[in-house]
C-alpha atoms as a PDB file:
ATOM      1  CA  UNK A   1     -40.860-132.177 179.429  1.00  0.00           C
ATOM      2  CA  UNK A   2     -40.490-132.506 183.350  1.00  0.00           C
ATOM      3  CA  UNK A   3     -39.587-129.892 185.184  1.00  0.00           C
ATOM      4  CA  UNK A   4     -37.323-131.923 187.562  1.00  0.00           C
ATOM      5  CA  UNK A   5     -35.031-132.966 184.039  1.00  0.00           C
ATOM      6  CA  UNK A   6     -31.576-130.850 183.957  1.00  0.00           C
ATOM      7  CA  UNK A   7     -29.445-129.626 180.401  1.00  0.00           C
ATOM      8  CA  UNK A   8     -25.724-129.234 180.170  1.00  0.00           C
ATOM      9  CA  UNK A   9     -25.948-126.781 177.601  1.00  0.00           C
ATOM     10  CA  UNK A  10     -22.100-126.819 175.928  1.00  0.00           C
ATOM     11  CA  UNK A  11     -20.052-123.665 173.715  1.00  0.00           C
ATOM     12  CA  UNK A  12     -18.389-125.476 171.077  1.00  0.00           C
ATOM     13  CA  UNK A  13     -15.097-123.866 170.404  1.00  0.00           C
ATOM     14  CA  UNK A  14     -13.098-124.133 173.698  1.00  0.00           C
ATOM     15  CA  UNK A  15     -15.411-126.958 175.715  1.00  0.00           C
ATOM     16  CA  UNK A  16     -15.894-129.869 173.222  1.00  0.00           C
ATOM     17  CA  UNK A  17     -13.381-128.875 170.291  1.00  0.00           C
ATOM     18  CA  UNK A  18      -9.751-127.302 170.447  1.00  0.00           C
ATOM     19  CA  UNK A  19     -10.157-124.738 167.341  1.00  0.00           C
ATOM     20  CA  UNK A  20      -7.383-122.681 168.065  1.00  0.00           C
ATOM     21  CA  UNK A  21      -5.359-123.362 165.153  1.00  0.00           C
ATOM     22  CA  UNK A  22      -8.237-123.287 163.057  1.00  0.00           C
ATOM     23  CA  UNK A  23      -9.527-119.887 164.398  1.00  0.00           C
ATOM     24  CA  UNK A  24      -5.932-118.485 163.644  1.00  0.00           C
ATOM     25  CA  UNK A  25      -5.611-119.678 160.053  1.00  0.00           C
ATOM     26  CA  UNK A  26      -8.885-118.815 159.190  1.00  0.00           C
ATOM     27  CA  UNK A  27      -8.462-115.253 160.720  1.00  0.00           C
ATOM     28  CA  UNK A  28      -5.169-114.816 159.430  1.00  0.00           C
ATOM     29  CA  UNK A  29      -7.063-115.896 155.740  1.00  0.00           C
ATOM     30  CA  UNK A  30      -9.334-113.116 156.245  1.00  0.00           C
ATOM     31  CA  UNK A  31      -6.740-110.827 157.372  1.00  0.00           C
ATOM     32  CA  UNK A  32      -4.850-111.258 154.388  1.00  0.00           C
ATOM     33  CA  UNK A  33      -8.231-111.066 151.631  1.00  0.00           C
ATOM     34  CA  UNK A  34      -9.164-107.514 153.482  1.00  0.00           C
ATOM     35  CA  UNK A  35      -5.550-106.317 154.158  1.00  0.00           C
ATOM     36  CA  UNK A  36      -3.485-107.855 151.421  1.00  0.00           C
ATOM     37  CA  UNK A  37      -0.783-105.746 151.554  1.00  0.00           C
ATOM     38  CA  UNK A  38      -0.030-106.475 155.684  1.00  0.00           C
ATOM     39  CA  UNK A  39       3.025-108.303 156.908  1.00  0.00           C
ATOM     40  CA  UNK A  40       1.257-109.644 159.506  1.00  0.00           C
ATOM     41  CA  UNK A  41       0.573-112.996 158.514  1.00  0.00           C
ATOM     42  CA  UNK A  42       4.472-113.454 157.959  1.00  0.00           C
ATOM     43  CA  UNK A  43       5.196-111.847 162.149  1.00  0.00           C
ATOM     44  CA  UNK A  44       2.850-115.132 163.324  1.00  0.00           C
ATOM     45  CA  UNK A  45       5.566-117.552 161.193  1.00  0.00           C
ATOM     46  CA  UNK A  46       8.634-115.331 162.807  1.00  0.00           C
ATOM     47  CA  UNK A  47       7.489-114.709 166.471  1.00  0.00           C
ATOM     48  CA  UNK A  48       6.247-116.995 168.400  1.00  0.00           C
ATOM     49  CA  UNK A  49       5.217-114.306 171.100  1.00  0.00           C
ATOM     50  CA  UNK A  50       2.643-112.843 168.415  1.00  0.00           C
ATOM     51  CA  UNK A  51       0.712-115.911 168.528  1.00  0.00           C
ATOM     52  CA  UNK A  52       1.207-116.342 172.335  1.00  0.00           C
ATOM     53  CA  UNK A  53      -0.161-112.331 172.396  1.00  0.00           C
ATOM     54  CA  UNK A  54      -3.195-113.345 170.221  1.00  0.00           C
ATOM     55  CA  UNK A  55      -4.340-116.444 172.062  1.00  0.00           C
ATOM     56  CA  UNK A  56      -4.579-113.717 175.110  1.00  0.00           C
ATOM     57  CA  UNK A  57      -6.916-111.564 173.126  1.00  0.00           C
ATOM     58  CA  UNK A  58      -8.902-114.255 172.059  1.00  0.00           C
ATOM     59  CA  UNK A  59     -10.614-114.916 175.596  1.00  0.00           C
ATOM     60  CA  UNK A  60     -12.067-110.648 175.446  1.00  0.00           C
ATOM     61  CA  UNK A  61     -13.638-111.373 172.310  1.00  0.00           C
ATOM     62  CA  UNK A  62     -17.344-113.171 171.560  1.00  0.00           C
ATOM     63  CA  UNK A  63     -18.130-113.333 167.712  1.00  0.00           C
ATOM     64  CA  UNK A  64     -15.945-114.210 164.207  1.00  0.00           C
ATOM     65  CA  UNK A  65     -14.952-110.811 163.946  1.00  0.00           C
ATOM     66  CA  UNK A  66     -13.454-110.401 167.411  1.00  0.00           C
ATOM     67  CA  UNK A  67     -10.581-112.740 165.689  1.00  0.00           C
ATOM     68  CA  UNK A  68     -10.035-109.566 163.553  1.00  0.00           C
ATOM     69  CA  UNK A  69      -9.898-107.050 166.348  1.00  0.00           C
ATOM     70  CA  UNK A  70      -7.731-109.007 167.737  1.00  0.00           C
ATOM     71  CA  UNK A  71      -5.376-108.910 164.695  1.00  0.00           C
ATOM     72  CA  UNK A  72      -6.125-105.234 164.397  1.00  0.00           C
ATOM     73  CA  UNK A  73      -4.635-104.851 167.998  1.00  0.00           C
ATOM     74  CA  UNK A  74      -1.764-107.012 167.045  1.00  0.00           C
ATOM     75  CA  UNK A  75      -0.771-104.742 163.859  1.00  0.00           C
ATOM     76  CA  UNK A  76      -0.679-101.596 165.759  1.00  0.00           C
ATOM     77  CA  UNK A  77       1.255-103.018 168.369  1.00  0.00           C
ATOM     78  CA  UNK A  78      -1.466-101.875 170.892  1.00  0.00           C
ATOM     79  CA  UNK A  79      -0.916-102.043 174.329  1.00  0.00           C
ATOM     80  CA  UNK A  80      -4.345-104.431 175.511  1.00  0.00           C
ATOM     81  CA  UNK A  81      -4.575-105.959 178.880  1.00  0.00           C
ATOM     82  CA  UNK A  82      -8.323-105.363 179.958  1.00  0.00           C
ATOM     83  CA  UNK A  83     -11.833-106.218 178.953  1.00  0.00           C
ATOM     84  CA  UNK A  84     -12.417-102.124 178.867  1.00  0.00           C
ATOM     85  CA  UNK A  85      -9.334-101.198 177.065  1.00  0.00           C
ATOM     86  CA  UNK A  86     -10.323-104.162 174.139  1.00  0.00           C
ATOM     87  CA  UNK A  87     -14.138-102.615 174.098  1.00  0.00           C
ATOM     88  CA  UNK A  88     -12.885 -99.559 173.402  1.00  0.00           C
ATOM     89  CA  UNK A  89     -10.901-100.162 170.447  1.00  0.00           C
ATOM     90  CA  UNK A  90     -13.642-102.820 169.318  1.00  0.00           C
ATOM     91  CA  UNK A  91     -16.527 -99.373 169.603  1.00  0.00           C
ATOM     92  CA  UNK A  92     -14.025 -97.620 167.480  1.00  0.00           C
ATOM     93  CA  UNK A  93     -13.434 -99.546 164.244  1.00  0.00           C
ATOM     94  CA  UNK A  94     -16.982 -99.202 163.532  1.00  0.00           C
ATOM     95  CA  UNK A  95     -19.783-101.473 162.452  1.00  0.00           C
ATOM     96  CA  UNK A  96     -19.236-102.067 159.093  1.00  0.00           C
ATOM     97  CA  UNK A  97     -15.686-102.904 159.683  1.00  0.00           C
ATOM     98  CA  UNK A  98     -16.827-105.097 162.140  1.00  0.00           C
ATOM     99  CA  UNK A  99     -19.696-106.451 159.662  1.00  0.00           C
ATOM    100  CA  UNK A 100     -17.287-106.773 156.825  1.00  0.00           C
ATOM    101  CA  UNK A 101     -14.857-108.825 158.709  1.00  0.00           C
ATOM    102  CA  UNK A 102     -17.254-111.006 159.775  1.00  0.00           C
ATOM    103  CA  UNK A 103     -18.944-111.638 156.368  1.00  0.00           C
ATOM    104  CA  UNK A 104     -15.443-112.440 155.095  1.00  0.00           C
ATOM    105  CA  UNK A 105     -14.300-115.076 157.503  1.00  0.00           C
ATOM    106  CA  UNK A 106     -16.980-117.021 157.165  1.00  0.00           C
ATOM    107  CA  UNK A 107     -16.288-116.705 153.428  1.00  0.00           C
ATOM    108  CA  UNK A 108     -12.792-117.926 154.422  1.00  0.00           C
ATOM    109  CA  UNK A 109     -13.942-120.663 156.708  1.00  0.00           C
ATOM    110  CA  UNK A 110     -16.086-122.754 153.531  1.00  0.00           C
ATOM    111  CA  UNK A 111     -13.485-122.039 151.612  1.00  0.00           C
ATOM    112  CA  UNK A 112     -10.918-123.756 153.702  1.00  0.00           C
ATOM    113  CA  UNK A 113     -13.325-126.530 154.271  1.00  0.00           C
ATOM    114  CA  UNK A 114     -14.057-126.875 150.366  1.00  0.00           C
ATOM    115  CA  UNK A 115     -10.995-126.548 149.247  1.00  0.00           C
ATOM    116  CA  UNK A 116      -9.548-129.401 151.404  1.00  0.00           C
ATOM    117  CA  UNK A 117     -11.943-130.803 154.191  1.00  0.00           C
ATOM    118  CA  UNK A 118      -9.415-133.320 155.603  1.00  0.00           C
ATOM    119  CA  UNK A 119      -6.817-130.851 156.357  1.00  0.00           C
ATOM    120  CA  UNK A 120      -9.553-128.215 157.712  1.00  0.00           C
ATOM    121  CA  UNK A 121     -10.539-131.345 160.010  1.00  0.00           C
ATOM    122  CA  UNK A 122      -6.994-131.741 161.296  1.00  0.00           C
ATOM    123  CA  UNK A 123      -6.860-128.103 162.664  1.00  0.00           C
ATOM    124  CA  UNK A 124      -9.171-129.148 164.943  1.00  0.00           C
ATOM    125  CA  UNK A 125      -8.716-132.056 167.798  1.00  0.00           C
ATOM    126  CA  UNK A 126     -11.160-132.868 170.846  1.00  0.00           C
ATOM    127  CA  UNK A 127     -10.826-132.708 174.506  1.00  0.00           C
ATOM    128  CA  UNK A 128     -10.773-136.721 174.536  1.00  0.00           C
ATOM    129  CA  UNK A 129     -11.465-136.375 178.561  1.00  0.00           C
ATOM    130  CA  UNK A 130     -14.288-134.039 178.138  1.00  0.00           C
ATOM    131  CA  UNK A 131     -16.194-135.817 175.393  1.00  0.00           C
ATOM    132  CA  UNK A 132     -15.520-139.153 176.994  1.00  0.00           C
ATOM    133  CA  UNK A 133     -17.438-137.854 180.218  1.00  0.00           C
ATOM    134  CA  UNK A 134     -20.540-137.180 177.814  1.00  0.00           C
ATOM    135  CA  UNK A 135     -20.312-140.458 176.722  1.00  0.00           C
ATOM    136  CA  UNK A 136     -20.744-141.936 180.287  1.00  0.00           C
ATOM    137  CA  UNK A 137     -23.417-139.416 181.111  1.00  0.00           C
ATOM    138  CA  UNK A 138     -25.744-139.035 177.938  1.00  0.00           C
ATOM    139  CA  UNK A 139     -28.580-140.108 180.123  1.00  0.00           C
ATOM    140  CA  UNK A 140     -28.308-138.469 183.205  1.00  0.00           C
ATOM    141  CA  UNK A 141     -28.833-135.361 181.707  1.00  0.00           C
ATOM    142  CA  UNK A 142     -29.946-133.140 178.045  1.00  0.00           C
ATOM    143  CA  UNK A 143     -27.166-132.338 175.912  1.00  0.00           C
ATOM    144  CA  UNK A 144     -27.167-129.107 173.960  1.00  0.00           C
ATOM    145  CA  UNK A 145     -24.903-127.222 172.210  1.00  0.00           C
ATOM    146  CA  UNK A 146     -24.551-123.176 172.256  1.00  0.00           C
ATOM    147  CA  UNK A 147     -22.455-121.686 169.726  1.00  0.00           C
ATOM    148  CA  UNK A 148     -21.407-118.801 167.863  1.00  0.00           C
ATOM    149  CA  UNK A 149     -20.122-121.132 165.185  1.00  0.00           C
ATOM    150  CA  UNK A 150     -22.194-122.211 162.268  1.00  0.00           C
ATOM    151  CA  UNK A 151     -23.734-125.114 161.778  1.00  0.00           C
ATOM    152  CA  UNK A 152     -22.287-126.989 159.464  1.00  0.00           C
ATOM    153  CA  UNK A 153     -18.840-126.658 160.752  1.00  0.00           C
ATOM    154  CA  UNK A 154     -20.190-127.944 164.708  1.00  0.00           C
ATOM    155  CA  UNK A 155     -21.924-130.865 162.734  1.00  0.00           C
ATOM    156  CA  UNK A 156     -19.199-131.724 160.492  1.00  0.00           C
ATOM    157  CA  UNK A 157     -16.689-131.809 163.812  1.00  0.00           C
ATOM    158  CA  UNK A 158     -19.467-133.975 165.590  1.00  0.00           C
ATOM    159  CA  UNK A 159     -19.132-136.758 163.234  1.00  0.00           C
ATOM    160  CA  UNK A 160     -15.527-136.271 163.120  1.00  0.00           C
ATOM    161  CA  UNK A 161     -14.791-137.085 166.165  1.00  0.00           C
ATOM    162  CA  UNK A 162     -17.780-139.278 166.700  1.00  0.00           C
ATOM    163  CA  UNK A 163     -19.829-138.398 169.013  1.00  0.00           C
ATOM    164  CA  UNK A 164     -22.774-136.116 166.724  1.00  0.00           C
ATOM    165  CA  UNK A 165     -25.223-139.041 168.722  1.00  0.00           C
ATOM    166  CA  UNK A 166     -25.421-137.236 171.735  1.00  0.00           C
ATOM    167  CA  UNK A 167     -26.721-133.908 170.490  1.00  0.00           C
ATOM    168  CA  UNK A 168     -30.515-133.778 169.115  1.00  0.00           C
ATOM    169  CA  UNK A 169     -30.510-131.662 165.479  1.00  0.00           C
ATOM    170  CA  UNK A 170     -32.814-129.245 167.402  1.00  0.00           C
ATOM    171  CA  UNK A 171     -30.517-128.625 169.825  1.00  0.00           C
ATOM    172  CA  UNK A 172     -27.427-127.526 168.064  1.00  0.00           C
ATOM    173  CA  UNK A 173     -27.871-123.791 168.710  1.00  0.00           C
ATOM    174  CA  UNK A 174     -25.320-121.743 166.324  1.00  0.00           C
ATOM    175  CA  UNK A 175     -24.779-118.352 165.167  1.00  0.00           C
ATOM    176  CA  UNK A 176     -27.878-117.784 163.131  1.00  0.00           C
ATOM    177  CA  UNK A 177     -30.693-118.613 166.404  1.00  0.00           C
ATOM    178  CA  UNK A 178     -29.259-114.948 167.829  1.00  0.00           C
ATOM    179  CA  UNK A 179     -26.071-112.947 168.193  1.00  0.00           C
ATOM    180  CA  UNK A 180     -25.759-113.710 172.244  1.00  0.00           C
ATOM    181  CA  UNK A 181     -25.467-116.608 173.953  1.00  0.00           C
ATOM    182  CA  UNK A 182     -28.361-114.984 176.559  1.00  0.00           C
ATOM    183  CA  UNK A 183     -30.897-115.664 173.016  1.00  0.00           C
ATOM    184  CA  UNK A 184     -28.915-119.591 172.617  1.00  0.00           C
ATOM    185  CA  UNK A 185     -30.178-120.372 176.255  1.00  0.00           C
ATOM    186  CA  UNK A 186     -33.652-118.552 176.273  1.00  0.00           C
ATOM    187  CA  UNK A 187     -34.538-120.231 173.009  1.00  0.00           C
ATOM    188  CA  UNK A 188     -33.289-123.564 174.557  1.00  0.00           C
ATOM    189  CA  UNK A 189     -35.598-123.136 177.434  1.00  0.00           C
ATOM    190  CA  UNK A 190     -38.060-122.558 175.495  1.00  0.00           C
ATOM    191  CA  UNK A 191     -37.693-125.625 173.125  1.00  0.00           C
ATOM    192  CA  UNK A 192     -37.346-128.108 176.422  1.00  0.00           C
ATOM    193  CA  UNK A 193     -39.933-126.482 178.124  1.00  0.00           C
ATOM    194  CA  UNK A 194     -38.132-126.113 180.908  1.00  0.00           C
ATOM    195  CA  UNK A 195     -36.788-123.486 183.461  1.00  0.00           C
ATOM    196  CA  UNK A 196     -33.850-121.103 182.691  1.00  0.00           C
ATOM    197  CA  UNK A 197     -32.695-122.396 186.388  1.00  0.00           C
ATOM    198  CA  UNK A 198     -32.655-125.885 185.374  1.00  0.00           C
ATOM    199  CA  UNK A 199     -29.336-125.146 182.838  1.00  0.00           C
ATOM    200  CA  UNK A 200     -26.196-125.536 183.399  1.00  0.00           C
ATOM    201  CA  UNK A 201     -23.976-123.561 181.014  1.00  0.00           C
ATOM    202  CA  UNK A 202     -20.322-124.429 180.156  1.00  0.00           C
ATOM    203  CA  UNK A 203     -18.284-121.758 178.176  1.00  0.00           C
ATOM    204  CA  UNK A 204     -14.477-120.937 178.039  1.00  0.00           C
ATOM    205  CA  UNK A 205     -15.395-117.379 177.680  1.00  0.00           C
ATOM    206  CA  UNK A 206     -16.137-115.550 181.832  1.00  0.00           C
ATOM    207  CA  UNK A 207     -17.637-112.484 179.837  1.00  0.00           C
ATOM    208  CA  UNK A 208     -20.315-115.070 178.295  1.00  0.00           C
ATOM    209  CA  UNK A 209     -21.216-116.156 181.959  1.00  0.00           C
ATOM    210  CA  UNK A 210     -20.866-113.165 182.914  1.00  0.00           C
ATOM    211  CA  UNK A 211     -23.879-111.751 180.171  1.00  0.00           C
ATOM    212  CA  UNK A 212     -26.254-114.957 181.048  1.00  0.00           C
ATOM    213  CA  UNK A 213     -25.884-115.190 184.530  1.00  0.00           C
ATOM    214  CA  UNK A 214     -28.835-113.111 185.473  1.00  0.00           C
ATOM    215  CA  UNK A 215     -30.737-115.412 183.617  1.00  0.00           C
ATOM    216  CA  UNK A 216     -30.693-117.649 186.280  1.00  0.00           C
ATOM    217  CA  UNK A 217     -28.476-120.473 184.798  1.00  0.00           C
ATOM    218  CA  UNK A 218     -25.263-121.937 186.733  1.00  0.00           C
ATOM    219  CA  UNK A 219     -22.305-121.025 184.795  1.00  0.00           C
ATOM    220  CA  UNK A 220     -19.134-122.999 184.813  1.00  0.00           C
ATOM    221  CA  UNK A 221     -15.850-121.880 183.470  1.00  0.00           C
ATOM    222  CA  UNK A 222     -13.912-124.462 181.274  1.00  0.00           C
ATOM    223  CA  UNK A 223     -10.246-123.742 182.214  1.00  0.00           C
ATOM    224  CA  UNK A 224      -9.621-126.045 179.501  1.00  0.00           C
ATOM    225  CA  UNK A 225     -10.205-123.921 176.622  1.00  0.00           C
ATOM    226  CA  UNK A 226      -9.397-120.269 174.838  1.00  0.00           C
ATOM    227  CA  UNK A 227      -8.928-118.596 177.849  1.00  0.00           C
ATOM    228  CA  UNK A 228      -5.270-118.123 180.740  1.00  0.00           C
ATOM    229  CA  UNK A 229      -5.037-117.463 184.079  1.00  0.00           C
ATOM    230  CA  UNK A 230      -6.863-114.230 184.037  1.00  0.00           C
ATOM    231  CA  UNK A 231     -10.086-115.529 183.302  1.00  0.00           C
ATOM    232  CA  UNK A 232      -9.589-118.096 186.064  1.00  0.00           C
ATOM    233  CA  UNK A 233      -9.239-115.471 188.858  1.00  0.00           C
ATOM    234  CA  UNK A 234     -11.890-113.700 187.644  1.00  0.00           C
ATOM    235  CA  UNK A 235     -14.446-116.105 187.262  1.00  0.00           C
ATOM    236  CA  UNK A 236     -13.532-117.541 190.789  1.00  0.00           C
ATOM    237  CA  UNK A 237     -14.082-113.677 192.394  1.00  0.00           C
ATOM    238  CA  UNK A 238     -16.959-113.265 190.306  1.00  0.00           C
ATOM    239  CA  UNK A 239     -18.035-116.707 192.216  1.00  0.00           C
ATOM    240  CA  UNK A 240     -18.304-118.918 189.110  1.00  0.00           C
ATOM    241  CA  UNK A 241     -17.051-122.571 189.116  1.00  0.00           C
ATOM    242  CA  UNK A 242     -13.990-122.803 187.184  1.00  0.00           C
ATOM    243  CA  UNK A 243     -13.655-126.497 185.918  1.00  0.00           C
ATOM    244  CA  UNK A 244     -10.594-128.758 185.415  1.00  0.00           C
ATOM    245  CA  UNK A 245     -10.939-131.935 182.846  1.00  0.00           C
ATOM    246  CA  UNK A 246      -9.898-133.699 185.869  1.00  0.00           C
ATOM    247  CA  UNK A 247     -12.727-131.857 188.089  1.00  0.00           C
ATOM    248  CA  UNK A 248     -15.441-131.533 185.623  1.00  0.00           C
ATOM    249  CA  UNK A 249     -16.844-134.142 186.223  1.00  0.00           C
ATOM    250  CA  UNK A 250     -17.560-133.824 190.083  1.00  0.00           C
ATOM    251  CA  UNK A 251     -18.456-130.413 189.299  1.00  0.00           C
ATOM    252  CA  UNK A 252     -21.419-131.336 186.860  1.00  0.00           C
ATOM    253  CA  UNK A 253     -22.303-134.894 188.177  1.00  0.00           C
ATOM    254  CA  UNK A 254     -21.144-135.020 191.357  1.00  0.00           C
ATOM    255  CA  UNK A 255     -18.777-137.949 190.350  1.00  0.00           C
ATOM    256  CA  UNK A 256     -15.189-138.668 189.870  1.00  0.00           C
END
């Protein structure tokens, strides 16, 4: 493949596909199957500031069961502002907590799916502006996907909402090609044949730039997605591009 070619190489949750109400019910599912005797499921239906409070945690964490240290936080009423204070309490509850909740919301997730696959589909909605600009540029560049989701869930959403012709099988990177998104973009390289350099990577999460930068690729922060304010001033003084739907597009293309 010629080395002058360039990827867009795309997270899922947060660039193409709004999950967040997904993420929460399936969470709050696994929540409930590990801690059955919590009240916190019922504090999300009476307070709207818990949700508000998770959706800020959300951005700290990488993985499936950073949705359950999050909810950890949240029953302890912990105090959690910074990416150190979050790492801290995520060291301390211990692999095979971490391992367990993991296991369990994917468990959660099929069954959700199974059990009623139209109403898991309606949890989730696309960023009509975002996927619309893929459609206008699926030949000026190589799509890819990298994702800590599985699979079948990212292919199931492409043909949802249509657009599962722009992304080659092969390059549909989930969780099980490697635990960091640094192994999703070396193992994309390496099936293009191409440069690290030649990548651009677009993620809703800074601490994901953050971990592949050094890799070479040009990371772009979607402001769009799981993430507030915080991330944006971060990523700008960290010198990333923080993207806009309305300034994506001149960002990526130079158009628009």
């Amino acid at each position: 493949m010629s080395q002058l070619m360039t990827v867009l190489a795309l997270d899922f949750d947060g660039v193409i596909c709004n999950s967040a109400e997904e993420v929460l019910q399936t969470a709050l599912g696994t929540w409930s199957v590990l801690n059955p005797d919590s009240n916190l499921p019922r504090r999300f239906d009476e307070d709207p500031d818990v949700r508000r409070s998770f959706e800020r945690l959300v951005p700290l964490g990488n993985r499936a069961e950073d949705f359950g240290v999050a909810l950890h936080i949240l029953s302890g009423n912990l105090d959690v502002r910074t990416q150190d204070e979050y790492d801290r309490i995520r060291t301390g509850l211990g692999l095979e907590w971490l391992e367990q909740f993991h296991h369990e919301f994917y468990q959660t997730r099929s069954r959700l799916r199974t059990d009623n696959l139209n109403r898991w589909l309606a949890f989730h909605r696309e960023y009509p502006a975002f996927t619309a600009l893929l459609e206008r540029h699926q030949n000026d560049t190589t799509l890819a996907i990298a994702t800590a989701k599985d699979g079948d869930s990212v292919r199931l959403l492409l043909r949802h909402f249509k657009i599962d012709h722009l992304f080659s099988d092969e390059l549909i990177l989930d969780k099980e090609t490697g635990l960091a998104k640094t192994t999703h973009l070396k193992v994309l390289a390496d099936r293009l044949n191409c440069d690290l350099g030649l990548i651009t990577f677009v993620d809703d999460k800074l601490n994901h730039l953050q971990a592949t930068a050094p890799l070479g690729v040009r990371g772009v922060l979607a402001s769009w997605g799981h993430n507030t304010p915080r991330e944006h001033e971060d990523a700008r003084e960290a010198e990333f591009a923080v993207a806009t739907l309305e300034t994506v597009e001149g960002l990526l293309f130079g158009a628009g």
